[in-house]
N, C-alpha and C. Protein backbone atom coordinates (compact mmCIF):
# COMPACT_ATOMS: atom_id res chain seq x y z
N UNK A 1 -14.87 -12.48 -40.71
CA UNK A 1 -15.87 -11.98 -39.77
C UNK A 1 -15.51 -12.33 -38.33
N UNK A 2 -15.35 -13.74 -38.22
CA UNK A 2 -14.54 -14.24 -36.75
C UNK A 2 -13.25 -13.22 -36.37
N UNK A 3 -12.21 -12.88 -37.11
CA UNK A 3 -11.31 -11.73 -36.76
C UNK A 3 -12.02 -10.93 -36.42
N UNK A 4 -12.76 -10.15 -37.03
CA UNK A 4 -13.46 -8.66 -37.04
C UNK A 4 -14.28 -8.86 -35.50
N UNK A 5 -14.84 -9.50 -35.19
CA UNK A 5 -15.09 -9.90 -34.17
C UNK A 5 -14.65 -9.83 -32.71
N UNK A 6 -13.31 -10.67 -32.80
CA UNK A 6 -12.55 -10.78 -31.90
C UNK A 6 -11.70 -9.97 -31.37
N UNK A 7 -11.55 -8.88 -32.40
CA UNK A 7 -10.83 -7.58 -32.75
C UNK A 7 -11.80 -6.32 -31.90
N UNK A 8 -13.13 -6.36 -31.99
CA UNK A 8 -14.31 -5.84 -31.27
C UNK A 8 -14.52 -6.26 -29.80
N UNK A 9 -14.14 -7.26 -29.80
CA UNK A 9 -13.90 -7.97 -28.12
C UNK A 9 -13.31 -7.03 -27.53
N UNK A 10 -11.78 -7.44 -28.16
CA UNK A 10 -10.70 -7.30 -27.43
C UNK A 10 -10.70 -5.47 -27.00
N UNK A 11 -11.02 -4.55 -28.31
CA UNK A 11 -11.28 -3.38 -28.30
C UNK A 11 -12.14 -2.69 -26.82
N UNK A 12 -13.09 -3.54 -26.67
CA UNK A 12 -14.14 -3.16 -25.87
C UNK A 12 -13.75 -3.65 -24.28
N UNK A 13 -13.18 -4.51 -24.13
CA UNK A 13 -12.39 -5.04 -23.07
C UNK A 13 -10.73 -3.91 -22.60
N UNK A 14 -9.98 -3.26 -23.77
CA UNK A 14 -9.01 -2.71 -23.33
C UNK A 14 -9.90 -1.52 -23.05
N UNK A 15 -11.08 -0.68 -23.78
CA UNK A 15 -11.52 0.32 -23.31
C UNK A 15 -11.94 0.35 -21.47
N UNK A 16 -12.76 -0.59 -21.70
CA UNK A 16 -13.72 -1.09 -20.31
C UNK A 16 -12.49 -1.08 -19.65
N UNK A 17 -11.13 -1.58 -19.50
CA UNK A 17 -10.34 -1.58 -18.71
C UNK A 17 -9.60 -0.32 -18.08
N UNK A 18 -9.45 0.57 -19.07
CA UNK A 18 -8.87 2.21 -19.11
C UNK A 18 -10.03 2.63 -18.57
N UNK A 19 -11.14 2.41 -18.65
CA UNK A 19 -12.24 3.69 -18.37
C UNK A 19 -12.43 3.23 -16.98
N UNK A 20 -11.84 2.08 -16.14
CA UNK A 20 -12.08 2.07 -14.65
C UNK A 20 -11.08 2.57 -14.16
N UNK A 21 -9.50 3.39 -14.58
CA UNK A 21 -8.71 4.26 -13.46
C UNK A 21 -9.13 5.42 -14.02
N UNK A 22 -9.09 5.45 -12.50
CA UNK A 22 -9.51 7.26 -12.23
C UNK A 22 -8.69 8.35 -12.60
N UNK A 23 -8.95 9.08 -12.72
CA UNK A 23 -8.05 10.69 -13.21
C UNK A 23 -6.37 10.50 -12.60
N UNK A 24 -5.46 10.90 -12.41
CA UNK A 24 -4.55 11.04 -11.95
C UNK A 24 -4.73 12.05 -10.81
N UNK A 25 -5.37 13.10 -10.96
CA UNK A 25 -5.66 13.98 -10.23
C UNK A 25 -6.61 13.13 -8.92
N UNK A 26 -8.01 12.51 -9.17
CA UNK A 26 -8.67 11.68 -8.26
C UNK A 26 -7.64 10.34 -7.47
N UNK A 27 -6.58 10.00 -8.33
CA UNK A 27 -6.17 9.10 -7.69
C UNK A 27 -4.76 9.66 -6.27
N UNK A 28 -4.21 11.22 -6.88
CA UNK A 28 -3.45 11.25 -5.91
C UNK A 28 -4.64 12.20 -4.55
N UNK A 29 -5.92 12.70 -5.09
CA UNK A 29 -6.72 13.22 -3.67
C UNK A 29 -6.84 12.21 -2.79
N UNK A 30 -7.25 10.80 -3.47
CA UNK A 30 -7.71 9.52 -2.67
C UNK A 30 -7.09 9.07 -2.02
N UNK A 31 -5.61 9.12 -2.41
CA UNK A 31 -4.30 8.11 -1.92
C UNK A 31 -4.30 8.99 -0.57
N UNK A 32 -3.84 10.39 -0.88
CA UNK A 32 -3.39 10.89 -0.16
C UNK A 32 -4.17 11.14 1.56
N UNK A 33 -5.15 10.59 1.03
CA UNK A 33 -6.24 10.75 2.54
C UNK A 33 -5.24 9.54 3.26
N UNK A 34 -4.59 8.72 2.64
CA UNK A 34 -4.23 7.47 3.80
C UNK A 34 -3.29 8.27 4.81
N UNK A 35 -2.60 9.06 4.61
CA UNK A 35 -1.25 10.05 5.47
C UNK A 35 -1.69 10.70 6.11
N UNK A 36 -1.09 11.32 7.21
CA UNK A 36 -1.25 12.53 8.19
C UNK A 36 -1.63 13.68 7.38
N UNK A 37 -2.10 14.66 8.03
CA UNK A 37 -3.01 15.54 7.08
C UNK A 37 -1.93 16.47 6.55
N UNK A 38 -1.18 16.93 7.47
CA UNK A 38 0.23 17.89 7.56
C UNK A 38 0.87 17.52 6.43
N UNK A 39 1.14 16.34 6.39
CA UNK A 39 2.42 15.70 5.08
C UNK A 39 1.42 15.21 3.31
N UNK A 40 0.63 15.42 3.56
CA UNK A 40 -0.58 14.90 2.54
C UNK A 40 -0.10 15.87 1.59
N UNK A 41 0.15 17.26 1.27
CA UNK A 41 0.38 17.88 -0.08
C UNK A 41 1.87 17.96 -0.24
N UNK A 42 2.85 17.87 0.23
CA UNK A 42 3.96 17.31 -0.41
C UNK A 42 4.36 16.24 -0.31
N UNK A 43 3.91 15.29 -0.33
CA UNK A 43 3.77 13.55 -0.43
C UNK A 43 4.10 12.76 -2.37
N UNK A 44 5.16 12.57 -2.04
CA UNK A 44 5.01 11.54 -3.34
C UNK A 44 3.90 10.72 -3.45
N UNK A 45 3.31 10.27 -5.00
CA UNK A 45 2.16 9.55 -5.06
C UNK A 45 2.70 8.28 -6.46
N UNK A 46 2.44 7.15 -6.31
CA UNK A 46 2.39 6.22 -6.98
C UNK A 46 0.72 5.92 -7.81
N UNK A 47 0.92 5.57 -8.74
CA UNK A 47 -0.62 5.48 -9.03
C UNK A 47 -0.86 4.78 -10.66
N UNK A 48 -1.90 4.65 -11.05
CA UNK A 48 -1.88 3.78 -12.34
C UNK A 48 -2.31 4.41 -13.54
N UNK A 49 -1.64 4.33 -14.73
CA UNK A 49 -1.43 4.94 -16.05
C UNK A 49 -2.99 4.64 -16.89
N UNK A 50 -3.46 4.88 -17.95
CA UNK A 50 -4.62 4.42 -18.37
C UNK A 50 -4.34 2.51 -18.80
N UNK A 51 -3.45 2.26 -18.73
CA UNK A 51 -3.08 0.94 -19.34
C UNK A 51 -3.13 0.48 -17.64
N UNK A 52 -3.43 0.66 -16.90
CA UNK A 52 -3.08 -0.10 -15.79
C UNK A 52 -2.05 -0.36 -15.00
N UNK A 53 -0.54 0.12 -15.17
CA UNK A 53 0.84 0.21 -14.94
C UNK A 53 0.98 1.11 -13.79
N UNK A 54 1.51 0.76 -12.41
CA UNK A 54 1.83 1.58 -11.75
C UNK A 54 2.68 2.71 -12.23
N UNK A 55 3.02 3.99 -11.69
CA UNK A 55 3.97 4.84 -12.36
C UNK A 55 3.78 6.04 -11.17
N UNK A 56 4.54 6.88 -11.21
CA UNK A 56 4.89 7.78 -10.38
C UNK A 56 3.86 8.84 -10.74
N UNK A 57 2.39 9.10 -10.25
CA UNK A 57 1.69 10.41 -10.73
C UNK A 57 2.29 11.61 -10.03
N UNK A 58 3.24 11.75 -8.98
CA UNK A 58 3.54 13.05 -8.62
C UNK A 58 4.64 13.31 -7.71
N UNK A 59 5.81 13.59 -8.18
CA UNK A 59 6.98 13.92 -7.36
C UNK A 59 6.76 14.92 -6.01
N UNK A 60 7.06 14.19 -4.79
CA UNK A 60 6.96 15.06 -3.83
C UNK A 60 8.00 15.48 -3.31
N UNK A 61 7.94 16.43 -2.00
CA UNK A 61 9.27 16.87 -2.13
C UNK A 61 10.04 16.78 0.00
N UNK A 62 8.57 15.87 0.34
CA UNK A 62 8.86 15.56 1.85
C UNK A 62 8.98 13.82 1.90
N UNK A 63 9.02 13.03 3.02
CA UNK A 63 8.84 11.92 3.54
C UNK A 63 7.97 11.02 3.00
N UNK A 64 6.79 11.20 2.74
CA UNK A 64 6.01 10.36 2.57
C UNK A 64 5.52 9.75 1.11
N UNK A 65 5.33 8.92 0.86
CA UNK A 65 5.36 8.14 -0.45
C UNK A 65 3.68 7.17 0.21
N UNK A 66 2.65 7.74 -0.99
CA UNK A 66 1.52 7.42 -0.70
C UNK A 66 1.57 6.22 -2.80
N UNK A 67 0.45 5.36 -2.33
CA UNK A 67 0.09 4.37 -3.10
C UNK A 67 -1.61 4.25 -3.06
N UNK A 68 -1.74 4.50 -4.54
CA UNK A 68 -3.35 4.83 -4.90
C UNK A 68 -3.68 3.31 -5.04
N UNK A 69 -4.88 3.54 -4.40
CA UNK A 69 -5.79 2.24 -4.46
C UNK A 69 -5.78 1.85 -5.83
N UNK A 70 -5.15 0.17 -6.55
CA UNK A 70 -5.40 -0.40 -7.51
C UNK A 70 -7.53 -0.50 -7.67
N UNK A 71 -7.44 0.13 -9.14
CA UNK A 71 -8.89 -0.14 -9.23
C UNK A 71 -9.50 -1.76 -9.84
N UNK A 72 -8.19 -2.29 -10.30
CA UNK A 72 -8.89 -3.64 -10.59
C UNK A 72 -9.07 -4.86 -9.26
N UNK A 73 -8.62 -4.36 -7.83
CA UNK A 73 -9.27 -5.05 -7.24
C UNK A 73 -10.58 -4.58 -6.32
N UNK A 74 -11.07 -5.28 -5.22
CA UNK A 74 -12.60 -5.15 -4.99
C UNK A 74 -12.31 -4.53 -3.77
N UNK A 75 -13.27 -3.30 -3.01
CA UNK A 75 -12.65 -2.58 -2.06
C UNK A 75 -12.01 -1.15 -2.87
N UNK A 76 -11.58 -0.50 -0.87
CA UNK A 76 -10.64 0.18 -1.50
C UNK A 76 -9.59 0.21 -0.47
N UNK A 77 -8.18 0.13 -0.79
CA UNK A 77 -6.57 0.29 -0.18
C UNK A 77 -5.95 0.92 -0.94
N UNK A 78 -5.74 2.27 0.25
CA UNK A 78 -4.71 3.27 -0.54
C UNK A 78 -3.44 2.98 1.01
N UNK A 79 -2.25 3.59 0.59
CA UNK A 79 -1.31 3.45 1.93
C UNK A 79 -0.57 4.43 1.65
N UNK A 80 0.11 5.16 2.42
CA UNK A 80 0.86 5.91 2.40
C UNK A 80 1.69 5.22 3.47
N UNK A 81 3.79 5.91 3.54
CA UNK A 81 4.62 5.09 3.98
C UNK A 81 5.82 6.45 3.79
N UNK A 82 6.79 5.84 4.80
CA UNK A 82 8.08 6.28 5.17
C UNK A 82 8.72 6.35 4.20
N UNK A 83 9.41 7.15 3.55
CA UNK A 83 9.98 7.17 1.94
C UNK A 83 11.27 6.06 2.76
N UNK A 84 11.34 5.67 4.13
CA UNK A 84 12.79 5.00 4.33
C UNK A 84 12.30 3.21 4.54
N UNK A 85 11.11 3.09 3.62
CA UNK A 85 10.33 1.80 3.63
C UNK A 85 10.59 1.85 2.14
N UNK A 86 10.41 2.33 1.16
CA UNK A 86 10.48 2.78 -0.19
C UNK A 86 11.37 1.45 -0.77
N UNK A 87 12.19 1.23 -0.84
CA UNK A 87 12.89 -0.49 -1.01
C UNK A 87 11.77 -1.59 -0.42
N UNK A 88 11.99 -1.75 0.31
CA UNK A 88 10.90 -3.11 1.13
C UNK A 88 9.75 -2.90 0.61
N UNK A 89 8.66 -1.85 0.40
CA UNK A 89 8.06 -2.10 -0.46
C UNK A 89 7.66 -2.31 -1.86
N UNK A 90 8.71 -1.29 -2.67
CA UNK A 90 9.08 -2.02 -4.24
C UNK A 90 9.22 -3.09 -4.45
N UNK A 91 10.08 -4.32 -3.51
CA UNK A 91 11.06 -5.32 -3.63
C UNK A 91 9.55 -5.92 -3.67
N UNK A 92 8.58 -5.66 -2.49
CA UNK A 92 7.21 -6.78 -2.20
C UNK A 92 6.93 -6.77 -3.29
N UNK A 93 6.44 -5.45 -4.43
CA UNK A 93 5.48 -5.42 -5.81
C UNK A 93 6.26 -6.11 -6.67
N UNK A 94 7.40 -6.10 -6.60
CA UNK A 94 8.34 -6.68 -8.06
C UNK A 94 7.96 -8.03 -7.49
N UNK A 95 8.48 -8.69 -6.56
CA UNK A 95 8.15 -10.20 -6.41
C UNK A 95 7.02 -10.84 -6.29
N UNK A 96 5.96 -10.16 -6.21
CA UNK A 96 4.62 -10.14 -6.41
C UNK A 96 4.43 -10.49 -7.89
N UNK A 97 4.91 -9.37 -8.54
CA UNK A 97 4.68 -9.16 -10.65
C UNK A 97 5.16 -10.73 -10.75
N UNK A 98 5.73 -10.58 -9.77
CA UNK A 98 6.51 -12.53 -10.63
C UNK A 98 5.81 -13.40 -10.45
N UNK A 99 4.69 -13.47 -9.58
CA UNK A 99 4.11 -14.59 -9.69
C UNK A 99 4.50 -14.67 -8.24
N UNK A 100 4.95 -14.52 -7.44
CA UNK A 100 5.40 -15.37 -5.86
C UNK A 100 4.51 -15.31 -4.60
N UNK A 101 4.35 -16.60 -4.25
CA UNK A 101 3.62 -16.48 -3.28
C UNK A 101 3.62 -15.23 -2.21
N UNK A 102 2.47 -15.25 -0.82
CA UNK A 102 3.04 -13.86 -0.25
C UNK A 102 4.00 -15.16 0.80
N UNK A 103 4.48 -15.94 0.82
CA UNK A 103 5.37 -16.78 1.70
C UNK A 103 6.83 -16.53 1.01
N UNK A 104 6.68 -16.21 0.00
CA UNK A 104 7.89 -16.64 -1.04
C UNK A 104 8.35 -15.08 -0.91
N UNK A 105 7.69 -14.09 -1.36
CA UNK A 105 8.00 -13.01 -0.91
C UNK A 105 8.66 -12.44 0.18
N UNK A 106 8.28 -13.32 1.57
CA UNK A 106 8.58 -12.71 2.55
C UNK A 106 9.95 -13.43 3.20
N UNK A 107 9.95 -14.51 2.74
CA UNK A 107 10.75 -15.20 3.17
C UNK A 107 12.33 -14.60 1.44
N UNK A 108 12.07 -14.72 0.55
CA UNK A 108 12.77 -13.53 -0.57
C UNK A 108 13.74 -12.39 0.21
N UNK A 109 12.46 -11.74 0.78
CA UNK A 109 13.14 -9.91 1.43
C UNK A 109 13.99 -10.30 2.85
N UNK A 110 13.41 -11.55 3.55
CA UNK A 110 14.03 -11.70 4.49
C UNK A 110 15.20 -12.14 4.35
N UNK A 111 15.66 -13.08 3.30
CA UNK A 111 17.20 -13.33 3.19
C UNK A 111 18.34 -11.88 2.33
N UNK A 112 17.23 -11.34 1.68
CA UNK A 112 17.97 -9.67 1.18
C UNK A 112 18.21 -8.91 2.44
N UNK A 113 17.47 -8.51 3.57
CA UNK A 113 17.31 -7.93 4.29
C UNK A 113 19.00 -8.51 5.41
N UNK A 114 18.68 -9.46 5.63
CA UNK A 114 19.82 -10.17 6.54
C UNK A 114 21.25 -10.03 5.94
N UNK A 115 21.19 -10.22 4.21
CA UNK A 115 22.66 -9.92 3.70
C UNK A 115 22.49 -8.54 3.34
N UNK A 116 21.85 -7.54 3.52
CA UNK A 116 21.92 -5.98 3.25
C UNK A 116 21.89 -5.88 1.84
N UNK A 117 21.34 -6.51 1.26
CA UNK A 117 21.25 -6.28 -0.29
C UNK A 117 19.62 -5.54 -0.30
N UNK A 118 18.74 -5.70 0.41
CA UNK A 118 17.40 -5.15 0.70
C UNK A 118 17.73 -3.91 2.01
N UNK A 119 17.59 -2.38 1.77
CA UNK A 119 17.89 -2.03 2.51
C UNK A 119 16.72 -1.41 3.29
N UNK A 120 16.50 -2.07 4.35
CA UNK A 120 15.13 -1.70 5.47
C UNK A 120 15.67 -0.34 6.60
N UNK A 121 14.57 0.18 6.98
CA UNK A 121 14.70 1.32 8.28
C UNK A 121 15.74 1.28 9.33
N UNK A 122 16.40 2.02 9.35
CA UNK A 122 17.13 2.01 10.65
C UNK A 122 16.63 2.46 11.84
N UNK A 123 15.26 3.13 11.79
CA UNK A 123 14.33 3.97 12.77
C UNK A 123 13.19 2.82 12.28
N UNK A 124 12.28 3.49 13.34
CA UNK A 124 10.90 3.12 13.18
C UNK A 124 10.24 3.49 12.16
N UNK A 125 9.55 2.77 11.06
CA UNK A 125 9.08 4.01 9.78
C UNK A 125 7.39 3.45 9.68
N UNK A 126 6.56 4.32 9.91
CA UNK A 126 4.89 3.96 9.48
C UNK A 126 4.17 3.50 8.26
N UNK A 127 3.70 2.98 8.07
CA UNK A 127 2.71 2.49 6.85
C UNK A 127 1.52 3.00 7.91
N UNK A 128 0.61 4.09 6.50
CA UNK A 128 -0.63 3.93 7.05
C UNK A 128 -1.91 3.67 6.04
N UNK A 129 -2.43 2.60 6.10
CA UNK A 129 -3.23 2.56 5.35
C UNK A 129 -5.18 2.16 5.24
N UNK A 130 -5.65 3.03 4.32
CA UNK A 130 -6.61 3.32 4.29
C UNK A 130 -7.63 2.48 3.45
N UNK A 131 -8.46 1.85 4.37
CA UNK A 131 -9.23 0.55 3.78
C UNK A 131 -10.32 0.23 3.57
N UNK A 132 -10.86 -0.70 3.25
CA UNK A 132 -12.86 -1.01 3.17
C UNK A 132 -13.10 -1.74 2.30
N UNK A 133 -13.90 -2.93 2.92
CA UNK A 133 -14.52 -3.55 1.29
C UNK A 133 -15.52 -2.87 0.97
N UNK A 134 -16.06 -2.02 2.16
CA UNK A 134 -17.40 -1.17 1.38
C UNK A 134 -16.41 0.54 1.11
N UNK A 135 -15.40 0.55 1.08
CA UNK A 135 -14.92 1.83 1.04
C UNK A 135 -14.86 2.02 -0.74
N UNK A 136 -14.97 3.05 -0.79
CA UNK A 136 -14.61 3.71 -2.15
C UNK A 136 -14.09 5.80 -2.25
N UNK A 137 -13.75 5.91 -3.22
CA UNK A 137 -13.70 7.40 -3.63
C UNK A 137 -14.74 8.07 -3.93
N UNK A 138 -15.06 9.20 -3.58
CA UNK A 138 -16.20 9.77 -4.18
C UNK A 138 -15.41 10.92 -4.74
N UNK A 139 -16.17 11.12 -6.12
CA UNK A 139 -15.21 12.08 -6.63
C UNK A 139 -16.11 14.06 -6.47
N UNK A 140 -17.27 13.33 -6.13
CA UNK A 140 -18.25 14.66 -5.86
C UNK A 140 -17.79 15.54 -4.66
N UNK A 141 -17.51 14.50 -3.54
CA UNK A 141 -16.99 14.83 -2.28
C UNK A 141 -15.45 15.10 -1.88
N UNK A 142 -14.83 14.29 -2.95
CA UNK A 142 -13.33 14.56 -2.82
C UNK A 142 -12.47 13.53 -1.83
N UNK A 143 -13.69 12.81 -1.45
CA UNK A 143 -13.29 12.25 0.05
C UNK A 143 -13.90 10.46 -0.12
N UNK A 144 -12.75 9.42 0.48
CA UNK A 144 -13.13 8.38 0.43
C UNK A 144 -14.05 7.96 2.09
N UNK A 145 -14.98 7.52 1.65
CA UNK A 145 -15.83 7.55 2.32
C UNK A 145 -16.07 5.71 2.66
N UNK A 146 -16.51 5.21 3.86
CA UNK A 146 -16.51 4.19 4.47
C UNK A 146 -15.08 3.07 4.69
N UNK A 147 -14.49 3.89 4.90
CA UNK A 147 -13.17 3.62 4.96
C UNK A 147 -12.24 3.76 6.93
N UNK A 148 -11.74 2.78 6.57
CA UNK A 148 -10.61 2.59 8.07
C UNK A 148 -9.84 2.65 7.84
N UNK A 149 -8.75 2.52 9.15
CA UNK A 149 -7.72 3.41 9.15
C UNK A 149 -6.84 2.61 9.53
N UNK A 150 -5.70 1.77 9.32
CA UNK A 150 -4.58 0.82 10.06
C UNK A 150 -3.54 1.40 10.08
N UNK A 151 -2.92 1.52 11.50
CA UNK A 151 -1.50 1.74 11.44
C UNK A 151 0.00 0.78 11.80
N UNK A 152 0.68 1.10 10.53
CA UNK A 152 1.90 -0.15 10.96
C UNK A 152 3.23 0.51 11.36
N UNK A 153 4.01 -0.03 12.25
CA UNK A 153 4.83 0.79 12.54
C UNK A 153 6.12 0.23 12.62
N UNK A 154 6.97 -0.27 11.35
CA UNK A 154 7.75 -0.99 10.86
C UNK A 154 9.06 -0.71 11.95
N UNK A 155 9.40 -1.88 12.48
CA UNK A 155 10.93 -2.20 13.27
C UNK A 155 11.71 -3.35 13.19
N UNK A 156 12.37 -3.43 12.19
CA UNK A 156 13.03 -4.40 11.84
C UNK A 156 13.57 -5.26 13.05
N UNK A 157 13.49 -6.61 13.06
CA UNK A 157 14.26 -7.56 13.66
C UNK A 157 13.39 -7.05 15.23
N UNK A 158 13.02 -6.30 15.83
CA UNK A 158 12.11 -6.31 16.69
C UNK A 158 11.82 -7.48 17.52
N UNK A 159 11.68 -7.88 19.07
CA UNK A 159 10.88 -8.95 19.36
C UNK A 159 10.54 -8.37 20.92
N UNK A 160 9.45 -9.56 21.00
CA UNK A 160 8.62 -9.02 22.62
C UNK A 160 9.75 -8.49 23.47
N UNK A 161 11.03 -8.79 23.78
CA UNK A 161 11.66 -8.86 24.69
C UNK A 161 12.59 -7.13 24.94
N UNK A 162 13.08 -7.03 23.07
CA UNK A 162 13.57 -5.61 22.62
C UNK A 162 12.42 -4.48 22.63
N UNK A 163 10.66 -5.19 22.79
CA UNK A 163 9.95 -3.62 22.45
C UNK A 163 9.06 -3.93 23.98
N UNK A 164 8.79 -4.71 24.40
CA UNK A 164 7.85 -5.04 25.88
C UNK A 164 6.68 -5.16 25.20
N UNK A 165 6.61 -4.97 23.71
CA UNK A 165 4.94 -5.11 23.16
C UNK A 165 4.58 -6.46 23.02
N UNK A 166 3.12 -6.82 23.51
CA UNK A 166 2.35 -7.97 23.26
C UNK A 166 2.38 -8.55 22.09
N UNK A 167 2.19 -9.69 21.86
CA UNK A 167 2.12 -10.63 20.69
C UNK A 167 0.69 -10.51 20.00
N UNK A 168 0.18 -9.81 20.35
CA UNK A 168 -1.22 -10.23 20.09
C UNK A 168 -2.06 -9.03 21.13
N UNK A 169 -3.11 -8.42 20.41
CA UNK A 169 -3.94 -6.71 21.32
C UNK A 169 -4.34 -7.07 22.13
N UNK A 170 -4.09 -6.74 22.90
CA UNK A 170 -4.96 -6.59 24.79
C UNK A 170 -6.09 -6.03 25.05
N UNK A 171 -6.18 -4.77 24.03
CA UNK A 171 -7.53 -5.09 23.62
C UNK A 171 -7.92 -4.23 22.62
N UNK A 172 -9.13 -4.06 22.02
CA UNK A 172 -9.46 -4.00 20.44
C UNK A 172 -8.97 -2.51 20.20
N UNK A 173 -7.90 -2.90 19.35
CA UNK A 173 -7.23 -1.63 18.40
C UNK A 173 -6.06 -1.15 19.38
N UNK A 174 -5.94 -2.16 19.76
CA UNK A 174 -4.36 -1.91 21.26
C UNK A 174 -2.94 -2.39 20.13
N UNK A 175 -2.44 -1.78 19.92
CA UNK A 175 -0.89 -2.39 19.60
C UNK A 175 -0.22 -3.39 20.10
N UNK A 176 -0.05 -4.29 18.72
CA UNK A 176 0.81 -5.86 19.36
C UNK A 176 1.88 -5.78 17.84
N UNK A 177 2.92 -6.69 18.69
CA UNK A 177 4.29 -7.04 17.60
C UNK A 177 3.38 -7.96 16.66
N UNK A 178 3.58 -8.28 15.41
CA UNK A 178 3.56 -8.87 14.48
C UNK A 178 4.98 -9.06 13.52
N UNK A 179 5.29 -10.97 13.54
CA UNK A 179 6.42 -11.13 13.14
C UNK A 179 7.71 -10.44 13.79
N UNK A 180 7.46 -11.09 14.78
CA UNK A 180 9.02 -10.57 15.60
C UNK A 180 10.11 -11.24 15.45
N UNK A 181 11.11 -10.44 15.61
CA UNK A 181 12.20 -11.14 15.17
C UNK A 181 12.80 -11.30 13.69
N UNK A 182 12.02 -10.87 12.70
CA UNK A 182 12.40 -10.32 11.71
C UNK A 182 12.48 -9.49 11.12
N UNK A 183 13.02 -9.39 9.35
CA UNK A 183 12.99 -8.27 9.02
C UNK A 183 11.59 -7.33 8.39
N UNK A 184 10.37 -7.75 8.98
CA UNK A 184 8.92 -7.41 8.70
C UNK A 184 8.46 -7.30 9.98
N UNK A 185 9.40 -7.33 10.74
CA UNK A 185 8.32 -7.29 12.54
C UNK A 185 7.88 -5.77 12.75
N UNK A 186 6.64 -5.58 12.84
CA UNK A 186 6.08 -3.96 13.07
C UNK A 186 5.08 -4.60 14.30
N UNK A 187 4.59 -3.01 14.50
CA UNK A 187 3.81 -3.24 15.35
C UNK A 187 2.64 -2.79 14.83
N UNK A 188 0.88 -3.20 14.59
CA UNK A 188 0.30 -3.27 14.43
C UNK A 188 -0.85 -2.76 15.30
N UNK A 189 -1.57 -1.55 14.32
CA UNK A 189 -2.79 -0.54 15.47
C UNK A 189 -3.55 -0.95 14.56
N UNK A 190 -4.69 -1.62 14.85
CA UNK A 190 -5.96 -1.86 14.17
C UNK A 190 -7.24 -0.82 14.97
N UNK A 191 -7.41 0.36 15.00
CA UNK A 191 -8.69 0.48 15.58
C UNK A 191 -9.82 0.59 15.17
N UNK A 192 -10.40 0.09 16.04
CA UNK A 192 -12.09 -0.63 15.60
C UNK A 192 -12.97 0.21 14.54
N UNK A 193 -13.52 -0.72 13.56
CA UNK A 193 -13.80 0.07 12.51
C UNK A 193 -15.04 0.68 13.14
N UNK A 194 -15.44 1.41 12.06
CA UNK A 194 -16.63 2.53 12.46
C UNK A 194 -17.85 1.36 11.90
């Protein structure tokens, strides 16, 4: 009876777990709001299987490589990105799966990055991503709703001196370097949430 039991747990727990990702279809409308509107329908989409597994929901056939909001955390973050970021950000999720701090991670890509075994942008490449702890999808509307907007604008090895940008916004939702001097230095648009 204790088996039969535990067997009913576990059952009701893998269901409950599948029945919180969304359609494949809802997850690449959602993602795709994080991108420019122009590049949004031929956009590669990353997104999660009924088991929870990231996986490729949709081969695109331009630039941009969008990432559906994980539903097992709280909030919502979807991002879309430079298919020439596409390494640097895999490399973050795999060393992540392992268990690694986000210090261990960064400091990880930064010694790949320096011996070219991690291959980062040779241009400027954007992350834009779409956020909220009160944000979510609505699937009635099609549209994620209470949601902001961050833009990153990835330049490797970058510093105050190579871009003239501030360390820090001048003022709210003004662009400043973050991590200069390495291979994660972007520049950072926060504008003010709604």
């Amino acid at each position: 009876m204790k088996t039969l039991t535990s067997l009913s747990i576990i059952l009701i727990l893998c269901y409950h777990v599948s029945a919180q990702i969304p359609s494949a279809e809802d997850q690449i409308t959602a993602a795709i709001q994080a991108g420019p509107e122009e590049q949004r329908a031929d956009a590669t989409v990353l997104g999660y299987n009924p088991e929870g597994k990231l996986i490729e929901l949709k081969k695109g056939t331009n630039q941009l490589v969008c990432l559906a909001d994980d539903p097992n955390k709280d909030g919502f973050n979807a991002a879309c990105y430079h298919s020439s970021l596409a390494d640097f950000m895999a490399r973050g999720r795999e060393l992540k799966a392992e268990g690694k701090s986000r210090k261990e991670v960064s400091d990880i890509r930064e010694e790949e990055a320096k011996s070219g075994q991690l291959k980062m942008p040779e241009k400027p490449a954007t992350l834009h991503v779409l956020y909220g702890k009160e944000a979510f999808y609505n699937p009635e509307t099609k549209l994620v709703e209470n949601a902001n907007l961050r833009y990153v604008v990835y330049t490797p090895w970058a510093t105050q001196e190579t871009s003239g940008l501030p360390l820090k916004p001048m003022v709210p939702g003004g662009p400043w370097l973050m991590f200069p001097g390495t291979h994660a230095a972007h520049i950072m648009i926060t504008p003010p949430g709604k």
